[in-house]
N, C-alpha and C. Protein backbone atom coordinates (compact mmCIF):
# COMPACT_ATOMS: atom_id res chain seq x y z
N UNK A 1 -12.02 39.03 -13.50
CA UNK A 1 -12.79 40.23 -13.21
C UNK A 1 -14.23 39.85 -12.96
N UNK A 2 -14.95 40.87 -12.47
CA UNK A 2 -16.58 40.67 -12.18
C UNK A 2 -17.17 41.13 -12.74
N UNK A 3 -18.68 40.88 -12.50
CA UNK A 3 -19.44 41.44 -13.61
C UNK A 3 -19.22 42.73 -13.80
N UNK A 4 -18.89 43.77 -13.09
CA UNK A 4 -18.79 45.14 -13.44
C UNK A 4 -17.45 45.84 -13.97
N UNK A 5 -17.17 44.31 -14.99
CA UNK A 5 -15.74 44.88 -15.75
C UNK A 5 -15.98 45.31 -16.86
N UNK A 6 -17.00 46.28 -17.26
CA UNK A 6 -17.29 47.18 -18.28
C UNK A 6 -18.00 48.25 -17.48
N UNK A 7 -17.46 48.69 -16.39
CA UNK A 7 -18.09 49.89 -15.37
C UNK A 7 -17.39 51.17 -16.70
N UNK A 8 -18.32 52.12 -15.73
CA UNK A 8 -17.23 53.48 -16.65
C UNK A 8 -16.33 53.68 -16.47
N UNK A 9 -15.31 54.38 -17.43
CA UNK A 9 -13.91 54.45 -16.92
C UNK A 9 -13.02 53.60 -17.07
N UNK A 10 -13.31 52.31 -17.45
CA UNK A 10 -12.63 50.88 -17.49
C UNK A 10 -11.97 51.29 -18.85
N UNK A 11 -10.73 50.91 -18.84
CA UNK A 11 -9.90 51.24 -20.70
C UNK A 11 -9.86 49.74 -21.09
N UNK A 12 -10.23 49.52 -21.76
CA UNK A 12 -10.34 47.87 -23.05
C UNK A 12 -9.96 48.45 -24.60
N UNK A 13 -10.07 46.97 -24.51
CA UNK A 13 -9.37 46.85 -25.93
C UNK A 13 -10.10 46.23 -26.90
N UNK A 14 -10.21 47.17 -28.09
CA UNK A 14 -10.93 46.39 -29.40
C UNK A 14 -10.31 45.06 -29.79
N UNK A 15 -11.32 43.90 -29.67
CA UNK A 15 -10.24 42.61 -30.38
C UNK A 15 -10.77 42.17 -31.83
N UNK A 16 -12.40 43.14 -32.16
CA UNK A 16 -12.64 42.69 -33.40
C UNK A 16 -13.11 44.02 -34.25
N UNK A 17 -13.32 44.02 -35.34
CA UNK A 17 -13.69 45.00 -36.47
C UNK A 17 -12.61 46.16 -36.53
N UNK A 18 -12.67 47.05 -37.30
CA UNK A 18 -11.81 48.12 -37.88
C UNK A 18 -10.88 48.64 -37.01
N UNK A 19 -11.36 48.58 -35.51
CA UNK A 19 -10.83 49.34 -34.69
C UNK A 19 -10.03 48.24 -34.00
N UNK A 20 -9.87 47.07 -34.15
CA UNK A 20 -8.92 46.13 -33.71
C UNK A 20 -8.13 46.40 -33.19
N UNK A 21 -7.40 46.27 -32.14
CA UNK A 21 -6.09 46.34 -31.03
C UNK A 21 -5.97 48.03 -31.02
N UNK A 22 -7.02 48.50 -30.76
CA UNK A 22 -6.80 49.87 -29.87
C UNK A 22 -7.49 50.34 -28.69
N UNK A 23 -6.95 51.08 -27.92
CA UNK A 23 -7.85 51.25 -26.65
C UNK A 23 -8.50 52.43 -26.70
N UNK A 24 -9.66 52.11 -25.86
CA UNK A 24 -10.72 52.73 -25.18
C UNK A 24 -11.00 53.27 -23.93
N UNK A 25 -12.00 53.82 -23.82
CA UNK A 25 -12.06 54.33 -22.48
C UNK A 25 -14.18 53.93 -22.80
N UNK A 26 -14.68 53.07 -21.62
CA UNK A 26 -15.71 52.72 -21.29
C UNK A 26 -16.67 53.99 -21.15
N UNK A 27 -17.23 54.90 -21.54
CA UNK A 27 -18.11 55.83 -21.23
C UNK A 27 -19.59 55.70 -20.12
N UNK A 28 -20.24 54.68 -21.25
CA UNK A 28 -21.47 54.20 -20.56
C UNK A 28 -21.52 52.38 -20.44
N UNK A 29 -22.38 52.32 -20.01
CA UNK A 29 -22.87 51.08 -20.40
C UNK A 29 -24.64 51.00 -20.48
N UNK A 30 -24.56 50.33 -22.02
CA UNK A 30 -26.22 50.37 -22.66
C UNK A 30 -27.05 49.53 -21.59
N UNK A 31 -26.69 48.42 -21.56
CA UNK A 31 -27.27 47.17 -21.79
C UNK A 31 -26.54 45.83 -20.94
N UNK A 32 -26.63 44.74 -21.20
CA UNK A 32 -25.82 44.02 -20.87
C UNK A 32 -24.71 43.08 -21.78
N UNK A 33 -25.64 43.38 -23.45
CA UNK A 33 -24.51 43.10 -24.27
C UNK A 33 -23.63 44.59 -24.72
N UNK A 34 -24.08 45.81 -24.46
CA UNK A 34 -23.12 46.47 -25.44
C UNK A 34 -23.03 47.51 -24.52
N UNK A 35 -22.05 48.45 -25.03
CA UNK A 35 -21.30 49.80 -24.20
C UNK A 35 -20.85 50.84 -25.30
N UNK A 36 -21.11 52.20 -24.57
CA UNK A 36 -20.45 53.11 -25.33
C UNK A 36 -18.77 53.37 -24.93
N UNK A 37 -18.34 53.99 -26.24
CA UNK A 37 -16.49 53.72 -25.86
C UNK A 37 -16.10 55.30 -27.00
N UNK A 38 -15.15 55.49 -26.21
CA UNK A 38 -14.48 56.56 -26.87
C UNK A 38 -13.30 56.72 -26.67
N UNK A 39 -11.85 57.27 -27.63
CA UNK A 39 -10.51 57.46 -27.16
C UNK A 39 -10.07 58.81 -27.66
N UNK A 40 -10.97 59.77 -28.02
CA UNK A 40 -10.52 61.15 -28.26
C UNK A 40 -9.96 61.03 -29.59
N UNK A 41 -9.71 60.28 -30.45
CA UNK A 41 -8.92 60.05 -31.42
C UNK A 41 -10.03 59.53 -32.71
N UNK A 42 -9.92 58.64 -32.48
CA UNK A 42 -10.26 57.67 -33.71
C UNK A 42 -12.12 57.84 -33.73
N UNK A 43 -12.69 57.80 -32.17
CA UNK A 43 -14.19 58.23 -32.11
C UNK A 43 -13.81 58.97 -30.46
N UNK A 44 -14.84 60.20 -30.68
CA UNK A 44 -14.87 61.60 -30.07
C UNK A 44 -15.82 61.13 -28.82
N UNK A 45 -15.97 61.99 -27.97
CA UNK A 45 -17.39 61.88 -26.99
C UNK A 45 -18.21 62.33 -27.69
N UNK A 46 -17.83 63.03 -28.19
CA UNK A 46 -19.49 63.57 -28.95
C UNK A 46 -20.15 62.56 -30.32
N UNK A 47 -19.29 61.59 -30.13
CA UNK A 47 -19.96 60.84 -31.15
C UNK A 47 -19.40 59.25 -30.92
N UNK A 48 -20.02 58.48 -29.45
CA UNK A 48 -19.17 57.36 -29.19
C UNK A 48 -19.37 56.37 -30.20
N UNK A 49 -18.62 55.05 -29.85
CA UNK A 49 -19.02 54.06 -30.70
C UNK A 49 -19.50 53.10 -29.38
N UNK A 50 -21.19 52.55 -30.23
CA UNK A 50 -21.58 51.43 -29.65
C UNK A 50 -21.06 50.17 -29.83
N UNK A 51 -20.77 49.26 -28.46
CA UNK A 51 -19.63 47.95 -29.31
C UNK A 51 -20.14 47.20 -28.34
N UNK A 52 -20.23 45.95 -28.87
CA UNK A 52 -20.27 44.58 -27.85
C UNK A 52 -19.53 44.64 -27.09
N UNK A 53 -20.01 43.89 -25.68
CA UNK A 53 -18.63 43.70 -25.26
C UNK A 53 -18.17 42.36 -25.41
N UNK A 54 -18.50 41.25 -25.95
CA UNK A 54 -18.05 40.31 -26.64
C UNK A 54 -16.88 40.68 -27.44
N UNK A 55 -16.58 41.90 -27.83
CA UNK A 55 -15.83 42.17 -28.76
C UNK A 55 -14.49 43.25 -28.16
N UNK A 56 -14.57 42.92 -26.92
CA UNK A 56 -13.80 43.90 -26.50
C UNK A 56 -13.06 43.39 -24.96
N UNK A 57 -12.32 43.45 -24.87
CA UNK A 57 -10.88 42.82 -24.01
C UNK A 57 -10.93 44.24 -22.85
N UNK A 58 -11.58 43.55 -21.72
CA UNK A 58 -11.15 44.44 -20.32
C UNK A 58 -9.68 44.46 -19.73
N UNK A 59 -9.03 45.86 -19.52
CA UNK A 59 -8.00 45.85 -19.30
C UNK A 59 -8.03 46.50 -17.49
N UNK A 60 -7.12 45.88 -16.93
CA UNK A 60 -7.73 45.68 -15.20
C UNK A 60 -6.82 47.35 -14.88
N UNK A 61 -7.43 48.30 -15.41
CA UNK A 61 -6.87 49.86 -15.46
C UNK A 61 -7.85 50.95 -15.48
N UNK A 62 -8.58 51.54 -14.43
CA UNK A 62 -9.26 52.52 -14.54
C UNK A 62 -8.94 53.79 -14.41
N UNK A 63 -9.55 54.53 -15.79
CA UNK A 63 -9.30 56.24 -16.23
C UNK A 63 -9.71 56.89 -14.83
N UNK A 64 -9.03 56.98 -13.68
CA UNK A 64 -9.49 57.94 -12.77
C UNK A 64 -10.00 59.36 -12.63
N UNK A 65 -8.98 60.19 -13.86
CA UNK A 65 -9.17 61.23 -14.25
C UNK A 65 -10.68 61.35 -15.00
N UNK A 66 -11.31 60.86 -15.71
CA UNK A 66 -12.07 60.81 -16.63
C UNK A 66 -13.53 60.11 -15.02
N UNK A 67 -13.29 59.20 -13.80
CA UNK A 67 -14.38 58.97 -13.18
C UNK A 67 -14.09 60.47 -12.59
N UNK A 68 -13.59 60.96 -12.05
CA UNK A 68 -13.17 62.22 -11.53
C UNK A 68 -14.16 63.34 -11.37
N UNK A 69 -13.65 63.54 -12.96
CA UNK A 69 -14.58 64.58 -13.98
C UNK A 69 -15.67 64.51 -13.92
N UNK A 70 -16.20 63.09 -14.19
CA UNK A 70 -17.89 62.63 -14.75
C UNK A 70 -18.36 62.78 -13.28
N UNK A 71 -17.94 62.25 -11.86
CA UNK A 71 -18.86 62.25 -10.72
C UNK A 71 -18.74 63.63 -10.79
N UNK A 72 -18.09 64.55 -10.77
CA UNK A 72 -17.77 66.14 -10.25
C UNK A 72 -18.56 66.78 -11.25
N UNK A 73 -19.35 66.11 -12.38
CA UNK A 73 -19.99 66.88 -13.61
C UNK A 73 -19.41 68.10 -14.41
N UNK A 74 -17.92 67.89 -14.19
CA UNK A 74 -17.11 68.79 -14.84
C UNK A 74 -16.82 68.24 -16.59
N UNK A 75 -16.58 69.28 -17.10
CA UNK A 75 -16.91 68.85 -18.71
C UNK A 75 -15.69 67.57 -18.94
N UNK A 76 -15.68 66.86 -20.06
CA UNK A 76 -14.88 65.82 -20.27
C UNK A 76 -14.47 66.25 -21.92
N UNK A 77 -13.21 66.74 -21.96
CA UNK A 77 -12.60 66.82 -23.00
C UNK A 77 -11.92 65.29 -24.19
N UNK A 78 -12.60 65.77 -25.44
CA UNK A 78 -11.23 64.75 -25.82
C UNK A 78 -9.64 64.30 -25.68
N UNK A 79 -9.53 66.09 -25.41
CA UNK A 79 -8.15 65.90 -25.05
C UNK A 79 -8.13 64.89 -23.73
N UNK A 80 -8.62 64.81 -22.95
CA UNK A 80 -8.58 64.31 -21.54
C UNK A 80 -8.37 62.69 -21.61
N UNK A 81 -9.11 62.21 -22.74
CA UNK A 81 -9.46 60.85 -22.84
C UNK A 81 -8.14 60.44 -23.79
N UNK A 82 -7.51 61.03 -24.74
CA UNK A 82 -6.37 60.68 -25.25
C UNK A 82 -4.95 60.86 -24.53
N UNK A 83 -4.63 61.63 -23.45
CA UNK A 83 -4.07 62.16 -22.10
C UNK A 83 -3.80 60.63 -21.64
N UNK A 84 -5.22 60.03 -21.17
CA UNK A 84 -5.35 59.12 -19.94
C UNK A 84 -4.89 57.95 -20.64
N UNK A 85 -5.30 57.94 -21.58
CA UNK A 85 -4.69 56.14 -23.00
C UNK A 85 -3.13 56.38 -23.38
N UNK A 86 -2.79 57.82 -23.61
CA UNK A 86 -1.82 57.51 -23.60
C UNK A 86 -0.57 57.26 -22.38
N UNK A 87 -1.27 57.88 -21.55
CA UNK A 87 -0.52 57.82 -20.13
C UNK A 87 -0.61 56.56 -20.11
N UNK A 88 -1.47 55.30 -20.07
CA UNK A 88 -1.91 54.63 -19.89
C UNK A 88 -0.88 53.32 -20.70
N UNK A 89 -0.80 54.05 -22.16
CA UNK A 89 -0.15 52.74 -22.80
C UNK A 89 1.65 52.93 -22.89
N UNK A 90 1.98 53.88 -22.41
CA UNK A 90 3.35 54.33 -21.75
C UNK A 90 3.78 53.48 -20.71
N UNK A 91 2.81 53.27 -19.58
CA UNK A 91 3.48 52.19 -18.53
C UNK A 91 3.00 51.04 -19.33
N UNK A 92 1.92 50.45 -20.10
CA UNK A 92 2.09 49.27 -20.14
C UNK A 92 2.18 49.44 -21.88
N UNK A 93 3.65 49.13 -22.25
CA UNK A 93 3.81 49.00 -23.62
C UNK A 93 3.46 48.19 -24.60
N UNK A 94 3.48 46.82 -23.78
CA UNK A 94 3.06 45.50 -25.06
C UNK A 94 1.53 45.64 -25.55
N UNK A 95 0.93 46.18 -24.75
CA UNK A 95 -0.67 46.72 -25.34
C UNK A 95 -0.38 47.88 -26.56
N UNK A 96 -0.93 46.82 -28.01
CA UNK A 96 -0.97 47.78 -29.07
C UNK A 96 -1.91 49.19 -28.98
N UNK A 97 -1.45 50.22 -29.54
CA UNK A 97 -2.34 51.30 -29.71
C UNK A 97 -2.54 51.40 -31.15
């Protein structure tokens, strides 16, 4: 992947701390070490988690629904973001949730 494999929308995977082997959905990006991440579940939009991305496994799968929304400035539900991960980890099963 290229440098813009923590764009928004990108779903990765926690490989270190509490949240270990679950996916995400890329919200923002801070910086060049870290990004905001959210999966409707475990941390909300309204309250992302900031994470390295050292610490986090790009998965070559973008939330279309969720770039969709955000260019169209239509609201972005949690439900929406747990929708797209799980749609998401349905076709590809060996990725833990």
């Amino acid at each position: 992947m290229n440098v813009s494999t923590f764009e928004n929308g990108r779903v990765v995977l926690s490989t270190q701390g509490r949240d270990k082997g679950r996916l995400f959905i890329v919200l923002e990006s801070v910086n060049d070490d870290f990004v905001l991440i959210a999966d409707g579940d475990l941390r909300l939009i309204a309250k992302p988690k900031l994470k390295r991305k050292k610490h986090l496994k790009a998965i070559p799968y973008i939330a279309e629904d969720f770039l969709h929304k955000q260019k169209n400035n239509k609201t972005i539900l949690d439900s929406d973001l747990k929708a797209e991960l799980n749609g998401f980890s349905e076709v590809y099963k060996n990725v833990k949730r």
